[in-house]
C-alpha atoms as a PDB file:
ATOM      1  CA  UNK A   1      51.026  21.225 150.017  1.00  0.00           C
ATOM      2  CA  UNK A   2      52.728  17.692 149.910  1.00  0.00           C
ATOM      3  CA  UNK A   3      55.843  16.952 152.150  1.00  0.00           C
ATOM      4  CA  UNK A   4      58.873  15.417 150.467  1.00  0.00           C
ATOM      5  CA  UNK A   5      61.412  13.871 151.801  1.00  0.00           C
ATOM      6  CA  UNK A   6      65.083  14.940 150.100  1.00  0.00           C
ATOM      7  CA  UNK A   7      68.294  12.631 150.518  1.00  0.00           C
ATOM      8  CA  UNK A   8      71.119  14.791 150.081  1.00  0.00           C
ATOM      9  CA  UNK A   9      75.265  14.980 151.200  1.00  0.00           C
ATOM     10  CA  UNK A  10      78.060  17.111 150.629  1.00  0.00           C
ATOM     11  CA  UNK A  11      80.569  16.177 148.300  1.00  0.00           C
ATOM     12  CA  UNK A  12      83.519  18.737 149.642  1.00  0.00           C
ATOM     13  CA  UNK A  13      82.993  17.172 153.168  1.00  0.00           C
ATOM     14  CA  UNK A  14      83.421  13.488 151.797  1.00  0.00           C
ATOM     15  CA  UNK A  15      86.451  14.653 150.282  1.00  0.00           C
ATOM     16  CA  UNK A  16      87.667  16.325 153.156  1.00  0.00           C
ATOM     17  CA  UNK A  17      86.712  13.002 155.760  1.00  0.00           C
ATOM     18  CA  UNK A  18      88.580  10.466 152.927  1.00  0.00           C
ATOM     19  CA  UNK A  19      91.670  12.688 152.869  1.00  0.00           C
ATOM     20  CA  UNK A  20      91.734  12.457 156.756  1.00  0.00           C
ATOM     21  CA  UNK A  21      91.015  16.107 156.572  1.00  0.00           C
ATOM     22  CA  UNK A  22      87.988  18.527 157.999  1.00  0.00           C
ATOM     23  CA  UNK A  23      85.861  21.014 156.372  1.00  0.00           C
ATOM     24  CA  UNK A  24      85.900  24.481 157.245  1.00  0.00           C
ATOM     25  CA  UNK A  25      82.587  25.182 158.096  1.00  0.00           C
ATOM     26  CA  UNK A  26      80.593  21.803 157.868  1.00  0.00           C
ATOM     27  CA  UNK A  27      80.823  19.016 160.380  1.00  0.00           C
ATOM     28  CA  UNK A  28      82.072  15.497 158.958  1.00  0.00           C
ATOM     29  CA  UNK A  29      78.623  13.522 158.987  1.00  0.00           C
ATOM     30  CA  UNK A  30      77.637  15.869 156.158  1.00  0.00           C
ATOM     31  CA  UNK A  31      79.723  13.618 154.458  1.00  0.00           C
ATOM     32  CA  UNK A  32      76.864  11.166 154.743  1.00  0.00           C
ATOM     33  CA  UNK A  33      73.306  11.119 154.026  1.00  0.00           C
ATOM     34  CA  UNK A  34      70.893  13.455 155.317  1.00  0.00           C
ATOM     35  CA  UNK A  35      67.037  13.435 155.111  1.00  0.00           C
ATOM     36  CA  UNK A  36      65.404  16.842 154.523  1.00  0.00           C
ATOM     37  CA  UNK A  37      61.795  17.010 155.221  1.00  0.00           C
ATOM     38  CA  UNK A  38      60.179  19.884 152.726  1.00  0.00           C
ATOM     39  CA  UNK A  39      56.598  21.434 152.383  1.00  0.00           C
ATOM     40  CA  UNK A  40      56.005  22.071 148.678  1.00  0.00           C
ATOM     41  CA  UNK A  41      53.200  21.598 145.914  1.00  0.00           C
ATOM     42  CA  UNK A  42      55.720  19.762 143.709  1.00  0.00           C
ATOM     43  CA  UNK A  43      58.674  18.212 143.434  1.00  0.00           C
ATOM     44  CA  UNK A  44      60.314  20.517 141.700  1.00  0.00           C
ATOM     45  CA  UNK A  45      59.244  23.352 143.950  1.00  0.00           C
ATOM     46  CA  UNK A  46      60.950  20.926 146.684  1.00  0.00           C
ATOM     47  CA  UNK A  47      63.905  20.950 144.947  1.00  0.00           C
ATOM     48  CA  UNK A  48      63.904  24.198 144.631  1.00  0.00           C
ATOM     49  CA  UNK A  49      63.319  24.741 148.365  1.00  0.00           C
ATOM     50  CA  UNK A  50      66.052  22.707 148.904  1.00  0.00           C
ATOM     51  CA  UNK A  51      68.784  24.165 146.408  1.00  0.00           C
ATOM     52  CA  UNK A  52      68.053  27.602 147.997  1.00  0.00           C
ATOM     53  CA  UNK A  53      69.528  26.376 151.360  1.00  0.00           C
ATOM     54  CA  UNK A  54      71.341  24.071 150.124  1.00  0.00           C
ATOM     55  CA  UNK A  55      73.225  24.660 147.110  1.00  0.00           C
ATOM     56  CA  UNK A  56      75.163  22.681 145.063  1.00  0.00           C
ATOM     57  CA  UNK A  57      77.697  25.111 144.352  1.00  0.00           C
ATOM     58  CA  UNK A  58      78.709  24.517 147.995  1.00  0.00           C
ATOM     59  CA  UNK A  59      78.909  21.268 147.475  1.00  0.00           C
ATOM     60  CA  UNK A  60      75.867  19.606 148.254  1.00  0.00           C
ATOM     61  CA  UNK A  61      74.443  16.382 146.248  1.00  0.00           C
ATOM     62  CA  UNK A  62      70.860  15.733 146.268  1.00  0.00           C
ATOM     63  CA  UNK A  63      70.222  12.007 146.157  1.00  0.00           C
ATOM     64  CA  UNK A  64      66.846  11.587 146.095  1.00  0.00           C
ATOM     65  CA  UNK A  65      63.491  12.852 146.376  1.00  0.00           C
ATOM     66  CA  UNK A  66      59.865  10.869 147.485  1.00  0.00           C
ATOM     67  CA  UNK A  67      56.893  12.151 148.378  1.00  0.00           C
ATOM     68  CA  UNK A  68      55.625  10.673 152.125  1.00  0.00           C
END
């Protein structure tokens, strides 16, 4: 197993925080970058990983993805 290390935000919070505005259920600095670390044997298993708890359908924008 490798560890990766995903850059991801939410889109619907950044929205929200422009428009002066809150989300529902996510707190405003989920309008900004977070770094995810993930256990996986690829990167696309990582994204995986990642797309399972945080899905884009909610919202959320994956950035990036290295490998530490």
């Amino acid at each position: 197993m490798m560890t990766y290390e995903v850059t991801l935000y939410n889109e619907a919070v950044r929205q929200c925080v422009r428009q002066g505005d809150h989300h529902r259920q996510l707190s405003d600095d989920w309008g900004d970058s977070h770094y995810i670390e993930v256990e996986a044997d690829d990167e696309q298993r990582a994204l995986r990983k990642i797309e399972m708890r945080y899905p884009s359908e909610d919202g959320f924008v994956v950035e990036g993805i290295t490998l530490m």
